[in-house]
Protein backbone atom coordinates (compact mmCIF):
# COMPACT_ATOMS: atom_id res chain seq x y z
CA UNK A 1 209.36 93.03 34.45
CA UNK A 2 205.47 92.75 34.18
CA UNK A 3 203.42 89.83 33.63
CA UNK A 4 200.68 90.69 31.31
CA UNK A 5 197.26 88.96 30.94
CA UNK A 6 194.61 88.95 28.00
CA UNK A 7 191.37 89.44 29.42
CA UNK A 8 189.38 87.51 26.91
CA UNK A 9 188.03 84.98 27.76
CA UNK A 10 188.81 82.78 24.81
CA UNK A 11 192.12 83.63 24.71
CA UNK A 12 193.52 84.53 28.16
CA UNK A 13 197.27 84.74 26.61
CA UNK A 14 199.68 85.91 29.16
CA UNK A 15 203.33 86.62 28.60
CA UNK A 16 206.09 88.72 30.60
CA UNK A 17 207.35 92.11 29.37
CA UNK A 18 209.99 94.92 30.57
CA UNK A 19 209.38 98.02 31.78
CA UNK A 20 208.23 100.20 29.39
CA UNK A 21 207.32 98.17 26.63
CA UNK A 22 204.36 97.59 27.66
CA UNK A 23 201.72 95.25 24.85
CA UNK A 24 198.64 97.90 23.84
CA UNK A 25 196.70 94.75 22.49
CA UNK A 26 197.41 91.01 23.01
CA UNK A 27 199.67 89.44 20.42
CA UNK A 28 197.49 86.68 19.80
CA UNK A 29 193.89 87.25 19.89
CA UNK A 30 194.87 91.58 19.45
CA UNK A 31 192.35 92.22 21.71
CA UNK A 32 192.57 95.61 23.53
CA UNK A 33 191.93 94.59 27.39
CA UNK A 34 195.61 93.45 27.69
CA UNK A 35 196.09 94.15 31.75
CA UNK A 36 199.35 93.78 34.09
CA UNK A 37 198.40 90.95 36.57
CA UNK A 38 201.58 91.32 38.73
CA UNK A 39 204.45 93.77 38.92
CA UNK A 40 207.89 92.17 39.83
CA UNK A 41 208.97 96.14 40.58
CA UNK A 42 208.14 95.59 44.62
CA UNK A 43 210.46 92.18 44.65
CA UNK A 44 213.47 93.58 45.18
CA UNK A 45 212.42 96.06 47.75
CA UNK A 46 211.80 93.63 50.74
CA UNK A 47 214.22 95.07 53.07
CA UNK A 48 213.55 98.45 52.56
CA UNK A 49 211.19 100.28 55.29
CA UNK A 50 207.62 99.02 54.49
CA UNK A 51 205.17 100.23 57.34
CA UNK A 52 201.86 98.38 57.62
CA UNK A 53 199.10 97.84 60.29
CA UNK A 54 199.03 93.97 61.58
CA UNK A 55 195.76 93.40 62.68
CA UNK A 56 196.88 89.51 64.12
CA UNK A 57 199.57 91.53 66.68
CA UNK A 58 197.55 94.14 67.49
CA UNK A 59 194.71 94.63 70.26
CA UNK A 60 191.24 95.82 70.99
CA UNK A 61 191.15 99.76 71.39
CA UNK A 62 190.38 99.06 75.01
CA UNK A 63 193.34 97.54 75.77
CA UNK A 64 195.87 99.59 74.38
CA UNK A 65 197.69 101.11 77.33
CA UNK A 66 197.79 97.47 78.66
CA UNK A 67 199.34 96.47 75.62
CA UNK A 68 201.92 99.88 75.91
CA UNK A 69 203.24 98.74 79.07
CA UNK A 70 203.63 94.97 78.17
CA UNK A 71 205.55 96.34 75.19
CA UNK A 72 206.93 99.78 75.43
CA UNK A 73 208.47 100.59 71.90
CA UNK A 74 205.40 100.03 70.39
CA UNK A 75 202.95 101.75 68.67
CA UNK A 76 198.89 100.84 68.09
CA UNK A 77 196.87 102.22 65.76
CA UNK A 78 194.28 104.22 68.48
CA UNK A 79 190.89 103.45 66.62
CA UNK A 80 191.43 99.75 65.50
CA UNK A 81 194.34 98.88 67.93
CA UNK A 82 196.42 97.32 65.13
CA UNK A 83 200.35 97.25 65.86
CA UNK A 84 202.40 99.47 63.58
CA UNK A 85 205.01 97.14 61.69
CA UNK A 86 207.87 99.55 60.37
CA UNK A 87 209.81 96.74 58.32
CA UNK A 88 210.68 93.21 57.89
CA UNK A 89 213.17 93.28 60.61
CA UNK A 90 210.77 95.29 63.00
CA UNK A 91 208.16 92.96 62.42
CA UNK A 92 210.50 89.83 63.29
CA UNK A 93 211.36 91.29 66.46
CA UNK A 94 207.58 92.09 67.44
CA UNK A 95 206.88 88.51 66.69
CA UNK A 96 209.62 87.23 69.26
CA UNK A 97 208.94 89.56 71.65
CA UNK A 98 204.88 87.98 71.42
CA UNK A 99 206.12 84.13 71.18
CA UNK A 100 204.86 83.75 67.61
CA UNK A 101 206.10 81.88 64.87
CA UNK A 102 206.01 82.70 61.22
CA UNK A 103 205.44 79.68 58.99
């Protein structure tokens, strides 16, 4: 399911459509700039493997092999010094292992 957005500014109309039957022009002005403004697609993928770069658990490039030994298993991006998060469940465990919290 997208959400779907007018981009007139009079109008601004937004309504929620399935896959594949997607608007060409907004139902109520028929304007032609009718844009997706969020994919639900992604919601139901949470648990699979997502990698990412967290800047907030990484380091400074300088102090990567510090950070290596203080945390073996893992692994910092070598130019910006970011931590590599794999998944949701790999991120969890990087956040105990550091003492933070997620709010």
């Amino acid at each position: 399911m997208n959400l779907f957005s007018c981009q007139e500014r009079a109008c601004r109309h937004q309504e929620f459509c399935d896959y594949g039957k997607s608007p060409k022009a907004c139902p109520k002005c028929g304007c032609k700039r009718y844009k997706i403004i969020f994919d639900f697609k992604g919601v139901n993928n949470v648990a699979e493997n997502n990698p990412r770069w967290s800047a907030s658990m990484g380091c400074s490039p300088e102090e990567i092999p510090l950070f290596q030994k203080l945390y073996p298993e893992s692994e910092y991006h070598p130019e910006t010094g970011d931590l590599l998060i794999k998944n949701r469940s790999h991120k969890k465990f990087e956040m105990k292992r550091r003492g933070f919290n997620e709010f």
